[in-house]
ModelCIF file with pLDDT and N, C-alpha, C, O atoms, coordinates in Angstrom:
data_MODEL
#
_entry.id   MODEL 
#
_entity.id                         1 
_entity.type                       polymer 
_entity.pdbx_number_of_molecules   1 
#
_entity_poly.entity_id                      1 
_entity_poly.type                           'polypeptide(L)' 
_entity_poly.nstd_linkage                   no 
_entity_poly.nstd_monomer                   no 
_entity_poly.pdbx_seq_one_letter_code       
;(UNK)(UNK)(UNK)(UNK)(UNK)(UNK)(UNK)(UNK)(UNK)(UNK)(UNK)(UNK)(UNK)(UNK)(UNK)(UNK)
(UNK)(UNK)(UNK)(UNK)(UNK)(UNK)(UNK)(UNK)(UNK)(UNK)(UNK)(UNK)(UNK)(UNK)(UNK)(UNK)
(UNK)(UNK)(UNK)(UNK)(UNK)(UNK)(UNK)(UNK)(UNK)(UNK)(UNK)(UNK)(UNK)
;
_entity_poly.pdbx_seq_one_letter_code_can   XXXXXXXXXXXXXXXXXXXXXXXXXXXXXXXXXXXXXXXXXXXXX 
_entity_poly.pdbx_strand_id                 A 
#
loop_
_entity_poly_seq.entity_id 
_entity_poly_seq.num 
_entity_poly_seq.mon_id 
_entity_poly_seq.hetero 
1 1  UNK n 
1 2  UNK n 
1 3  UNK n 
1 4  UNK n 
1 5  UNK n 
1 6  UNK n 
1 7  UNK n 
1 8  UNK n 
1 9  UNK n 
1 10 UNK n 
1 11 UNK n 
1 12 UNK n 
1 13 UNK n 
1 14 UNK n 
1 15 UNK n 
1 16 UNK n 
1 17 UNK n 
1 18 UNK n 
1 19 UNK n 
1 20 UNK n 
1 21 UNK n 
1 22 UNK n 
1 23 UNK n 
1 24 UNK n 
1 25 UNK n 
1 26 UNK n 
1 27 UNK n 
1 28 UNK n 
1 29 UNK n 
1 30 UNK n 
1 31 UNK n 
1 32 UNK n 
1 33 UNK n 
1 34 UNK n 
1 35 UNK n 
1 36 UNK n 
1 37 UNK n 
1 38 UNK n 
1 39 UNK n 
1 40 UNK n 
1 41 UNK n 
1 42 UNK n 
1 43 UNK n 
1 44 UNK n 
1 45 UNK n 
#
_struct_asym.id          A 
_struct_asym.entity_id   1 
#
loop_
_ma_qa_metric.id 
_ma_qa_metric.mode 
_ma_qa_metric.name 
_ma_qa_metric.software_group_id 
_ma_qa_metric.type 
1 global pLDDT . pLDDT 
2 local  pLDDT . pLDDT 
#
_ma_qa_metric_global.metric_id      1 
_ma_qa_metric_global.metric_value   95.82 
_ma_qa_metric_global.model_id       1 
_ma_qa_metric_global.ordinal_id     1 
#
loop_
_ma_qa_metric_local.label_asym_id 
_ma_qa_metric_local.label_comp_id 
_ma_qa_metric_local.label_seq_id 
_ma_qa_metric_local.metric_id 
_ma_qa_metric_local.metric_value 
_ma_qa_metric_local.model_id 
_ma_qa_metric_local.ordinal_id 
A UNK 1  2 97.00 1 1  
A UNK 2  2 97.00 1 2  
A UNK 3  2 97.00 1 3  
A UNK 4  2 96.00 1 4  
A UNK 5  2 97.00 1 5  
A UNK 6  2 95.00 1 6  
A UNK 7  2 95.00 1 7  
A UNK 8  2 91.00 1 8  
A UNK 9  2 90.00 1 9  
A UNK 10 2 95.00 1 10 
A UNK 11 2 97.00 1 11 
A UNK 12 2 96.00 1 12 
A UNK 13 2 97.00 1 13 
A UNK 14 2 97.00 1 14 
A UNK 15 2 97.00 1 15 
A UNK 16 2 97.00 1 16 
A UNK 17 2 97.00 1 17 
A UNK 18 2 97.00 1 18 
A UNK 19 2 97.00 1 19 
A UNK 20 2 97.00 1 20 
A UNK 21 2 97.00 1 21 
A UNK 22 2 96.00 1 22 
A UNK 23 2 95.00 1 23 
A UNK 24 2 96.00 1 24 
A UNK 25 2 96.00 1 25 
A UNK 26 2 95.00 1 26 
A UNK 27 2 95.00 1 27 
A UNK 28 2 94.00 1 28 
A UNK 29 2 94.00 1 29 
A UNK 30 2 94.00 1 30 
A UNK 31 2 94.00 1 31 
A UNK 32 2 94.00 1 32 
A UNK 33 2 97.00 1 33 
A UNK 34 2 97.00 1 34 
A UNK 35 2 98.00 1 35 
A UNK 36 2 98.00 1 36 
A UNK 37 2 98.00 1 37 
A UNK 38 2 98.00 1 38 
A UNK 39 2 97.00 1 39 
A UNK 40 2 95.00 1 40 
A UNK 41 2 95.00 1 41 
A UNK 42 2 95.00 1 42 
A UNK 43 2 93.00 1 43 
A UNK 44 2 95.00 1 44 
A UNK 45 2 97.00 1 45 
#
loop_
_atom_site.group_PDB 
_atom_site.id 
_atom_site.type_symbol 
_atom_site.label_atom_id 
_atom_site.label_alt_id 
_atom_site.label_comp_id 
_atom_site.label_asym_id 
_atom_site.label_entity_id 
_atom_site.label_seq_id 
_atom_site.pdbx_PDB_ins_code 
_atom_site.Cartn_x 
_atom_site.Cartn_y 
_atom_site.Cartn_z 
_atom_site.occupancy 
_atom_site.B_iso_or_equiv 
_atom_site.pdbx_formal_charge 
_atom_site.auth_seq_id 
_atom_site.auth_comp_id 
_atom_site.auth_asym_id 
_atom_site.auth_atom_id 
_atom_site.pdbx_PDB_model_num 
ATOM 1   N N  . UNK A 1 1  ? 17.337 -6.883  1.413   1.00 97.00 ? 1  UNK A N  1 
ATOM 2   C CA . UNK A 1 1  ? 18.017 -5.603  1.294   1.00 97.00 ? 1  UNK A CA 1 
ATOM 3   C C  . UNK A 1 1  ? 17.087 -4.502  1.781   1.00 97.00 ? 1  UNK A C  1 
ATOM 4   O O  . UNK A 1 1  ? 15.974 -4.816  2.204   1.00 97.00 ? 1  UNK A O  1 
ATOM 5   N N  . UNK A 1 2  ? 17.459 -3.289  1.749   1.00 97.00 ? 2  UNK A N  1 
ATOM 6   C CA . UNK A 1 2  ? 16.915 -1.825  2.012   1.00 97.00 ? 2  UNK A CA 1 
ATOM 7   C C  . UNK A 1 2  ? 16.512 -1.120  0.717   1.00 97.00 ? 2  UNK A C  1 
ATOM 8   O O  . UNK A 1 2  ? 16.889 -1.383  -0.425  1.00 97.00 ? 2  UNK A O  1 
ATOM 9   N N  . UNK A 1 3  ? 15.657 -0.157  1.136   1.00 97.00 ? 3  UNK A N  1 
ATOM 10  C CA . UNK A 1 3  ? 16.015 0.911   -0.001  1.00 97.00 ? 3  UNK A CA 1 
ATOM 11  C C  . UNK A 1 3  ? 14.640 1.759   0.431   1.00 97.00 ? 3  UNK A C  1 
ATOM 12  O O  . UNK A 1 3  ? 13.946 1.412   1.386   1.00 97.00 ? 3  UNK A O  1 
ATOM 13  N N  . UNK A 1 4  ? 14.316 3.025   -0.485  1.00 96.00 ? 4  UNK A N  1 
ATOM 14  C CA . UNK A 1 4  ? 13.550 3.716   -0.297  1.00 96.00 ? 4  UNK A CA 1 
ATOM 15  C C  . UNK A 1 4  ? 12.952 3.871   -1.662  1.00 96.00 ? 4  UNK A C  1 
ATOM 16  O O  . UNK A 1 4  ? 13.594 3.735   -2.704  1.00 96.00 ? 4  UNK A O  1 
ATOM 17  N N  . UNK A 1 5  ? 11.608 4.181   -1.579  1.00 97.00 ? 5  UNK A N  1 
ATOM 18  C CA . UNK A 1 5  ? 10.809 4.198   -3.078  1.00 97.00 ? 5  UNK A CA 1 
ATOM 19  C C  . UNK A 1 5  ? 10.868 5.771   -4.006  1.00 97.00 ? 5  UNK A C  1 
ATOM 20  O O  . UNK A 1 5  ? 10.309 5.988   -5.082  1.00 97.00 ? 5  UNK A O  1 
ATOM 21  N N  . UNK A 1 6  ? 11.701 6.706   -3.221  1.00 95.00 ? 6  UNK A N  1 
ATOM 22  C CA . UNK A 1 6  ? 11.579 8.374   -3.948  1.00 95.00 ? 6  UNK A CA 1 
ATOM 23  C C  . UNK A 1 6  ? 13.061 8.046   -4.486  1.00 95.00 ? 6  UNK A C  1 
ATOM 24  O O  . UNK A 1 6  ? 13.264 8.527   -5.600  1.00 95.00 ? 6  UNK A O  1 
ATOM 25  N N  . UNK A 1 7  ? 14.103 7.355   -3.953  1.00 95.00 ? 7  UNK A N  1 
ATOM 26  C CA . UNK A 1 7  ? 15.044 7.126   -4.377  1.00 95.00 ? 7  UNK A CA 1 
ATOM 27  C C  . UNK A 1 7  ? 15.256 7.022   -6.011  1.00 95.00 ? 7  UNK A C  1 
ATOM 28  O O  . UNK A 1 7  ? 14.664 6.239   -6.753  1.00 95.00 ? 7  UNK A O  1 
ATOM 29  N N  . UNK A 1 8  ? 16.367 8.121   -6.436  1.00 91.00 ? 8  UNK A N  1 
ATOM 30  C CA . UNK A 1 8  ? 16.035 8.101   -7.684  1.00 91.00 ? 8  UNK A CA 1 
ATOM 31  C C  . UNK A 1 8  ? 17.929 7.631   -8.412  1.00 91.00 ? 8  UNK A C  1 
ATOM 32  O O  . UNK A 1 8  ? 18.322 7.856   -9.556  1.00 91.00 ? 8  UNK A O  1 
ATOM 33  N N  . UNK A 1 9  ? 18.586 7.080   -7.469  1.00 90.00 ? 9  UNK A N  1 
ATOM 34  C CA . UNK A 1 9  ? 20.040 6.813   -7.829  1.00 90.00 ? 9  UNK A CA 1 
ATOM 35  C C  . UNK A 1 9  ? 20.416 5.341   -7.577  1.00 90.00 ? 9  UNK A C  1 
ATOM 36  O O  . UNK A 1 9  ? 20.652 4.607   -8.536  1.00 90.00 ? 9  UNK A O  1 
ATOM 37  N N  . UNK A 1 10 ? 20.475 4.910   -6.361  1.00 95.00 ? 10 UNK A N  1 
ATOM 38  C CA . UNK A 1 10 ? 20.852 3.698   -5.856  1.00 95.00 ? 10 UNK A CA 1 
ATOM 39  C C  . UNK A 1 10 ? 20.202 2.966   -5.763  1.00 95.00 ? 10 UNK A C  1 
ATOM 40  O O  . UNK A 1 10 ? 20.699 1.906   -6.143  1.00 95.00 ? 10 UNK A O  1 
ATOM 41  N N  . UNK A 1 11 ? 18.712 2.824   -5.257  1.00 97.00 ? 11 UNK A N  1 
ATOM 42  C CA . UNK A 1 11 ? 18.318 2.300   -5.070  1.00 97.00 ? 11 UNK A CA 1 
ATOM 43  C C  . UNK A 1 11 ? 17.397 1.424   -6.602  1.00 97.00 ? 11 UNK A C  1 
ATOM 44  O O  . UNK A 1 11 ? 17.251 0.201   -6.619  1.00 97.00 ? 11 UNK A O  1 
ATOM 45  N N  . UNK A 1 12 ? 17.010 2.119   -7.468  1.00 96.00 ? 12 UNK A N  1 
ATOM 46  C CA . UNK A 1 12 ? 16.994 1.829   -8.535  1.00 96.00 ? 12 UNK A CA 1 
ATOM 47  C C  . UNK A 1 12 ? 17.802 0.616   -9.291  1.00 96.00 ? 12 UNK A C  1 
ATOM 48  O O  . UNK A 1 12 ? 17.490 -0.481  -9.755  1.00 96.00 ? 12 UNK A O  1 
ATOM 49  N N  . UNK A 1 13 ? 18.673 1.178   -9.203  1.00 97.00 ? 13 UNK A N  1 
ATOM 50  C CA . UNK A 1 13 ? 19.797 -0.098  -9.345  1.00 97.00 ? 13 UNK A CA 1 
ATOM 51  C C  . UNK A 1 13 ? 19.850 -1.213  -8.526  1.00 97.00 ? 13 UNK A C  1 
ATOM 52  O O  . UNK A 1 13 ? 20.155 -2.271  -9.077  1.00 97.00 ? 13 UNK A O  1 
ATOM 53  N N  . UNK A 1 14 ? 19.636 -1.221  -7.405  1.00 97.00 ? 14 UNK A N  1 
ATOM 54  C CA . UNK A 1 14 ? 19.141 -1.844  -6.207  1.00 97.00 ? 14 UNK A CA 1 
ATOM 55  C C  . UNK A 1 14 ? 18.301 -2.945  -7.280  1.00 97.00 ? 14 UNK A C  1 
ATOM 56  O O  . UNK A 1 14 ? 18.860 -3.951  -7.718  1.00 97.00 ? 14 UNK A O  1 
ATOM 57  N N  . UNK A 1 15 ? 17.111 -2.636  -7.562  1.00 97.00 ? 15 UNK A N  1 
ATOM 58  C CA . UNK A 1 15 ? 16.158 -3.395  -7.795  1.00 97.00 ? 15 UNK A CA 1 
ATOM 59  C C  . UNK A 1 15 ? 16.655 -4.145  -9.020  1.00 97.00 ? 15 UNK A C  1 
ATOM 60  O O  . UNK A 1 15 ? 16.409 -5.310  -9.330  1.00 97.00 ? 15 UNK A O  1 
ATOM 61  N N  . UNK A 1 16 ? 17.378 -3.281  -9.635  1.00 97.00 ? 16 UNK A N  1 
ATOM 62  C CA . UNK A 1 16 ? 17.463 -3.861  -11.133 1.00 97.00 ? 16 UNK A CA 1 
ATOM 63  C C  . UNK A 1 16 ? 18.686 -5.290  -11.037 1.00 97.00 ? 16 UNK A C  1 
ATOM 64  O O  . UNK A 1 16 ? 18.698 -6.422  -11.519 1.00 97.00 ? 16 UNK A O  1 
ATOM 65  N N  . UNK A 1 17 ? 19.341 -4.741  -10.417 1.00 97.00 ? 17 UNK A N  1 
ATOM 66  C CA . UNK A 1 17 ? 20.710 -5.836  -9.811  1.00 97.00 ? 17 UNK A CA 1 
ATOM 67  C C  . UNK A 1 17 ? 20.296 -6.853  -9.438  1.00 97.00 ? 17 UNK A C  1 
ATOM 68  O O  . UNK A 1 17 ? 20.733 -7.871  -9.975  1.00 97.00 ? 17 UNK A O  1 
ATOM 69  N N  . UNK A 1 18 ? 19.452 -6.945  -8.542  1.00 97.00 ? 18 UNK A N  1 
ATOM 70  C CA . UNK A 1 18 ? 18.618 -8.091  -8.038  1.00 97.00 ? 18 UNK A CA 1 
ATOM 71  C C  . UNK A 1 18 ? 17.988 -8.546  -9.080  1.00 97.00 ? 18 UNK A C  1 
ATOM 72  O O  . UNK A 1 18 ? 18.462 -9.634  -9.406  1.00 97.00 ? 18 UNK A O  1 
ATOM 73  N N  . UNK A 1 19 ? 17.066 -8.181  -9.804  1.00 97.00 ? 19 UNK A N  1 
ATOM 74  C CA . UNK A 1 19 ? 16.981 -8.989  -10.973 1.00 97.00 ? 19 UNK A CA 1 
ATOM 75  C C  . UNK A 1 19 ? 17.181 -9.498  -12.151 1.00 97.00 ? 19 UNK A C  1 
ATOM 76  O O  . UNK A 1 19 ? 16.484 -10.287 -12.790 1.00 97.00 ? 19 UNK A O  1 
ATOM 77  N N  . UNK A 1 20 ? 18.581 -8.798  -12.508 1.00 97.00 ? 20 UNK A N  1 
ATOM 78  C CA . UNK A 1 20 ? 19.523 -9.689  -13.352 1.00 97.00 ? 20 UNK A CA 1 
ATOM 79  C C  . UNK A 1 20 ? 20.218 -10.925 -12.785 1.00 97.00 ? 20 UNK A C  1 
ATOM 80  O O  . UNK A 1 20 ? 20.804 -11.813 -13.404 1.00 97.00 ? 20 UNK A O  1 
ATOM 81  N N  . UNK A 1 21 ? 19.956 -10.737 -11.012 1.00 97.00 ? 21 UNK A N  1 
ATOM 82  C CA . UNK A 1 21 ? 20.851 -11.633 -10.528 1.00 97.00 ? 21 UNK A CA 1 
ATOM 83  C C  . UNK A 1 21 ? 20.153 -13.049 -10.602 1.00 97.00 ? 21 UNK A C  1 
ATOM 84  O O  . UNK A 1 21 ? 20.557 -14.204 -10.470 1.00 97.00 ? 21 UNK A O  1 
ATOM 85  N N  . UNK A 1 22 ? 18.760 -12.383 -10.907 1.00 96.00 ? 22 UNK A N  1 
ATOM 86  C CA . UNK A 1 22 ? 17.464 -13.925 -10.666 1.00 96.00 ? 22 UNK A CA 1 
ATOM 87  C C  . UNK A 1 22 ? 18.050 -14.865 -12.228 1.00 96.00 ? 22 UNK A C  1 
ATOM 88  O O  . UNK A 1 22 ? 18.442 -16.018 -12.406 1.00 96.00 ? 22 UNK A O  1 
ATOM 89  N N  . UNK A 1 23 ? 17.872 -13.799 -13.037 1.00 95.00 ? 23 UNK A N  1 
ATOM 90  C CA . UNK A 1 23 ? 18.221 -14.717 -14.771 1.00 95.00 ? 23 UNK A CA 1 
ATOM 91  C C  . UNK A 1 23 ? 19.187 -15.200 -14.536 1.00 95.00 ? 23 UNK A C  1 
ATOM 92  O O  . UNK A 1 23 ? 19.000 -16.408 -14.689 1.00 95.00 ? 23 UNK A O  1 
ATOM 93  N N  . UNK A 1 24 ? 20.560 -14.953 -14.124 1.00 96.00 ? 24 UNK A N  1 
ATOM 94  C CA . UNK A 1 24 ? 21.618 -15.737 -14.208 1.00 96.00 ? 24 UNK A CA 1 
ATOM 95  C C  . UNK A 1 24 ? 21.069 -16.949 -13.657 1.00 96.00 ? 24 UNK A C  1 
ATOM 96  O O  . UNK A 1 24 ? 21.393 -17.847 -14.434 1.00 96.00 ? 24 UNK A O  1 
ATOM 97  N N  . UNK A 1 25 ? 20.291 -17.497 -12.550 1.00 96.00 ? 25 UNK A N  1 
ATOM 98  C CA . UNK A 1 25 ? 20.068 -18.165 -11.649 1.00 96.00 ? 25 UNK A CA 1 
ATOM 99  C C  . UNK A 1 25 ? 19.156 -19.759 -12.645 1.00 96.00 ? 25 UNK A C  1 
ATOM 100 O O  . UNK A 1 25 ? 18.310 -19.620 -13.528 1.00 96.00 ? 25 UNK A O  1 
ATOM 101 N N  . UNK A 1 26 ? 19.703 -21.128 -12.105 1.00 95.00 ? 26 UNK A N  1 
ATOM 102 C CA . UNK A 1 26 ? 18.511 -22.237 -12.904 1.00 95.00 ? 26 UNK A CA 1 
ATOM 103 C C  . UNK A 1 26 ? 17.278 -22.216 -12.487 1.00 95.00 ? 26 UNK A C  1 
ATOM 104 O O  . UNK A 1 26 ? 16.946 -21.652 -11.445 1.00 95.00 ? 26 UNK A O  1 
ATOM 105 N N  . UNK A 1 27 ? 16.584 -22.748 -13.156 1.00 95.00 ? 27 UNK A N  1 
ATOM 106 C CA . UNK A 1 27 ? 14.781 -22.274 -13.201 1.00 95.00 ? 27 UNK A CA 1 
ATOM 107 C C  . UNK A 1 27 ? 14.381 -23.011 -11.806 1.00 95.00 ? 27 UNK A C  1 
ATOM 108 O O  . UNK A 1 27 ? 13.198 -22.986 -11.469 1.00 95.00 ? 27 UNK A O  1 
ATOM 109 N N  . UNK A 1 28 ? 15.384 -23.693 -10.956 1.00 94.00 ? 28 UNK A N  1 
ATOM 110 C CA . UNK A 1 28 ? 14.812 -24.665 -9.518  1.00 94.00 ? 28 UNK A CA 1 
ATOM 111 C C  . UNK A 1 28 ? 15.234 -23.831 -8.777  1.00 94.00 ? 28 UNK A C  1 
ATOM 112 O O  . UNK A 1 28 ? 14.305 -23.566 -8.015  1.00 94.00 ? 28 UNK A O  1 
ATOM 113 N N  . UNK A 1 29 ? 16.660 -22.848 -8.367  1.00 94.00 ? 29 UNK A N  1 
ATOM 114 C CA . UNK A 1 29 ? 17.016 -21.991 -7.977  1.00 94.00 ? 29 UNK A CA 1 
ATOM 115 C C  . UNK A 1 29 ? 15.957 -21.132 -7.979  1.00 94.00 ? 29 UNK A C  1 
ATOM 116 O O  . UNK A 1 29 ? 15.217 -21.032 -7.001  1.00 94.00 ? 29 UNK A O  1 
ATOM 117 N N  . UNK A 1 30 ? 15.770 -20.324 -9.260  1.00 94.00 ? 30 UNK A N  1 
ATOM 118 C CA . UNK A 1 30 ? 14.878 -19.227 -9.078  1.00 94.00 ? 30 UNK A CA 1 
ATOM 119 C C  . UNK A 1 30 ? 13.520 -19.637 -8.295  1.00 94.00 ? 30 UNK A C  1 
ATOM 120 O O  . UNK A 1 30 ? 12.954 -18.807 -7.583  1.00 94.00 ? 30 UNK A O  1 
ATOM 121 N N  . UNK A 1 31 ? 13.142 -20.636 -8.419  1.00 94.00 ? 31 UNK A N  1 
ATOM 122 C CA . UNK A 1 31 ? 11.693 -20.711 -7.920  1.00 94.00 ? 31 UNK A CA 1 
ATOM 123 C C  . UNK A 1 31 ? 11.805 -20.910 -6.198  1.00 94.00 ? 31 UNK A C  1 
ATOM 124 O O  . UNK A 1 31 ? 10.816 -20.724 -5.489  1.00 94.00 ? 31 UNK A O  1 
ATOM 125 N N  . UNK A 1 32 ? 12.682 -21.175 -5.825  1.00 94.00 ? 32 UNK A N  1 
ATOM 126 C CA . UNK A 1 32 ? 12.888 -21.687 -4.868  1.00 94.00 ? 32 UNK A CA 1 
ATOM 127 C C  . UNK A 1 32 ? 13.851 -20.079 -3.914  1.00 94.00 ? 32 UNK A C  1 
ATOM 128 O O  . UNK A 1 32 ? 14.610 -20.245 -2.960  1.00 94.00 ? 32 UNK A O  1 
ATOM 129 N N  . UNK A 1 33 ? 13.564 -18.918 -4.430  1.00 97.00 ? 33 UNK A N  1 
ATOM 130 C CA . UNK A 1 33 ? 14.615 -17.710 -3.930  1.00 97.00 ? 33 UNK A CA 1 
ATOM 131 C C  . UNK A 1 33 ? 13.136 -17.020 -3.432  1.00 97.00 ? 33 UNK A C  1 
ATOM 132 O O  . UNK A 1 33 ? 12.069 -17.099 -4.042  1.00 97.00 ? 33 UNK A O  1 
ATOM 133 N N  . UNK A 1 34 ? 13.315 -16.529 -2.527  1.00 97.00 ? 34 UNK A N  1 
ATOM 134 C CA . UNK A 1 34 ? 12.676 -15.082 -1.991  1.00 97.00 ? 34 UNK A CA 1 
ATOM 135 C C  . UNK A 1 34 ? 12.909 -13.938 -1.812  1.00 97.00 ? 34 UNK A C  1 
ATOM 136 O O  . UNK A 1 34 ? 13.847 -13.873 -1.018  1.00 97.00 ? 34 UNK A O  1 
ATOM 137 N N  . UNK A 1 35 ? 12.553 -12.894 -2.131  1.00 98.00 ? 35 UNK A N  1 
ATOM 138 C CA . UNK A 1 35 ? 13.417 -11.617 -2.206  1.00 98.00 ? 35 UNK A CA 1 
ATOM 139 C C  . UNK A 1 35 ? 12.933 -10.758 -0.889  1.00 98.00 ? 35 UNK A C  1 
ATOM 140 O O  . UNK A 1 35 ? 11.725 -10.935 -0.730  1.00 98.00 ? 35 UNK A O  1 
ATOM 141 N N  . UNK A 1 36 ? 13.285 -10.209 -0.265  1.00 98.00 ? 36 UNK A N  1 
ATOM 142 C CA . UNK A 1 36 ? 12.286 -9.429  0.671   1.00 98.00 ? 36 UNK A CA 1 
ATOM 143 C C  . UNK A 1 36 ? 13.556 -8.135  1.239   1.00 98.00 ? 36 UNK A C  1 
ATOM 144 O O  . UNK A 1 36 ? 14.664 -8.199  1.772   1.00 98.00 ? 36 UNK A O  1 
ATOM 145 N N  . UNK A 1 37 ? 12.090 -6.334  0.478   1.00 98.00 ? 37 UNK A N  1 
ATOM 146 C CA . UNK A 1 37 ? 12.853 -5.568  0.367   1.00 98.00 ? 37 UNK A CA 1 
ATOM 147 C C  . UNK A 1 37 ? 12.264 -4.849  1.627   1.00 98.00 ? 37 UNK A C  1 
ATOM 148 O O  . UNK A 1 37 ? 11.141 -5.179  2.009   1.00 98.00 ? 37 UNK A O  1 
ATOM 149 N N  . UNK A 1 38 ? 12.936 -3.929  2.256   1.00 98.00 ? 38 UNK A N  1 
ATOM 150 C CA . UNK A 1 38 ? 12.281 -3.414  3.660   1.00 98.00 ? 38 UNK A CA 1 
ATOM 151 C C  . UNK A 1 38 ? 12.967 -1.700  3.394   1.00 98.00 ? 38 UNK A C  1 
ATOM 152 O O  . UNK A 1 38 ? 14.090 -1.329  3.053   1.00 98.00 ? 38 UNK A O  1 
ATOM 153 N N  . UNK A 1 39 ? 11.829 -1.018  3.698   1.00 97.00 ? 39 UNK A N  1 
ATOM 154 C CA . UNK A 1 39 ? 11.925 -0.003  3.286   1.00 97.00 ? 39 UNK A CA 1 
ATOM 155 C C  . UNK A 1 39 ? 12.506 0.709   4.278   1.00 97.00 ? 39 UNK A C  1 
ATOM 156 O O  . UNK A 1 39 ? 12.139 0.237   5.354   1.00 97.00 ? 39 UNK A O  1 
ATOM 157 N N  . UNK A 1 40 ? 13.350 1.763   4.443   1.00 95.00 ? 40 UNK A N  1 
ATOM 158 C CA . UNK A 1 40 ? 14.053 2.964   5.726   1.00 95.00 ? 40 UNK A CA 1 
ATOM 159 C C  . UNK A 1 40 ? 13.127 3.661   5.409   1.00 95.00 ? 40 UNK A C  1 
ATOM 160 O O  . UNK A 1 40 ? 13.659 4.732   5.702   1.00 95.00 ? 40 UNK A O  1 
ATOM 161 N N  . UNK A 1 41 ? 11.855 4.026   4.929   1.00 95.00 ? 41 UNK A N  1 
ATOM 162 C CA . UNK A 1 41 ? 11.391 5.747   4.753   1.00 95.00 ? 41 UNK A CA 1 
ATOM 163 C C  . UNK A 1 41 ? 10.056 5.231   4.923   1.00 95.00 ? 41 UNK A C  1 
ATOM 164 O O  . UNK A 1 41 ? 9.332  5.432   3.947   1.00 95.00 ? 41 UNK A O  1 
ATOM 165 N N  . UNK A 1 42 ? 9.338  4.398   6.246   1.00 95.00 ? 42 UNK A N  1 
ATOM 166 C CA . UNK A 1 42 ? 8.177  4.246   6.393   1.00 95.00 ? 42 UNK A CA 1 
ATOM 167 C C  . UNK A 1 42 ? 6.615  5.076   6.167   1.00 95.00 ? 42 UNK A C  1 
ATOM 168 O O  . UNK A 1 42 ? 5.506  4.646   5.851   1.00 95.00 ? 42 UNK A O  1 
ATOM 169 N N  . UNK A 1 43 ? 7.219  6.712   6.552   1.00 93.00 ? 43 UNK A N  1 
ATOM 170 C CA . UNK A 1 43 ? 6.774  7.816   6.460   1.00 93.00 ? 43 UNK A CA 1 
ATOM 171 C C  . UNK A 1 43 ? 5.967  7.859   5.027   1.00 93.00 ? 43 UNK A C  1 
ATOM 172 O O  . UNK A 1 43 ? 4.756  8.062   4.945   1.00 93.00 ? 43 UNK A O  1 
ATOM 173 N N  . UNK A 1 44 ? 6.654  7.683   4.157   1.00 95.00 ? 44 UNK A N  1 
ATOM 174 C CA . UNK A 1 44 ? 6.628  8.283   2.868   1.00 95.00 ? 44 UNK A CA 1 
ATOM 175 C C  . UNK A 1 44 ? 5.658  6.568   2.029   1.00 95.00 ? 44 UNK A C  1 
ATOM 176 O O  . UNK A 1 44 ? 4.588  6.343   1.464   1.00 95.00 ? 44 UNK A O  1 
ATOM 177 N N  . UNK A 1 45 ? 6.763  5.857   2.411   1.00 97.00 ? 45 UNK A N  1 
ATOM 178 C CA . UNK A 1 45 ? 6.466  4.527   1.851   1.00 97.00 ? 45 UNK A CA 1 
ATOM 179 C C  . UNK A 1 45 ? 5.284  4.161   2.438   1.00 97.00 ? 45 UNK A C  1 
ATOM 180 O O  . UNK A 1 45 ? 4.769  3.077   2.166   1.00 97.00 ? 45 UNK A O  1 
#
């Protein structure tokens, strides 16, 4: 996914979503997932 780190609405949730989505997930699943977040605001980030 995307997001930016000053982000104080969406993207937040962003992160958090993603990791409720890991708990739902079985412990071979989870170990076996990679997350990779890429930032739009290189500048800043």
């Amino acid at each position: 996914s995307m997001f930016y780190s000053s982000c104080e609405m969406v993207c937040p949730v962003l992160f958090e979503t993603i990791a409720q989505t890991l708990k739902e997930l079985p412990p071979a699943t989870r170990d076996r997932l990679k997350i990779v977040m890429i930032t739009f605001d290189p500048a800043r980030d």
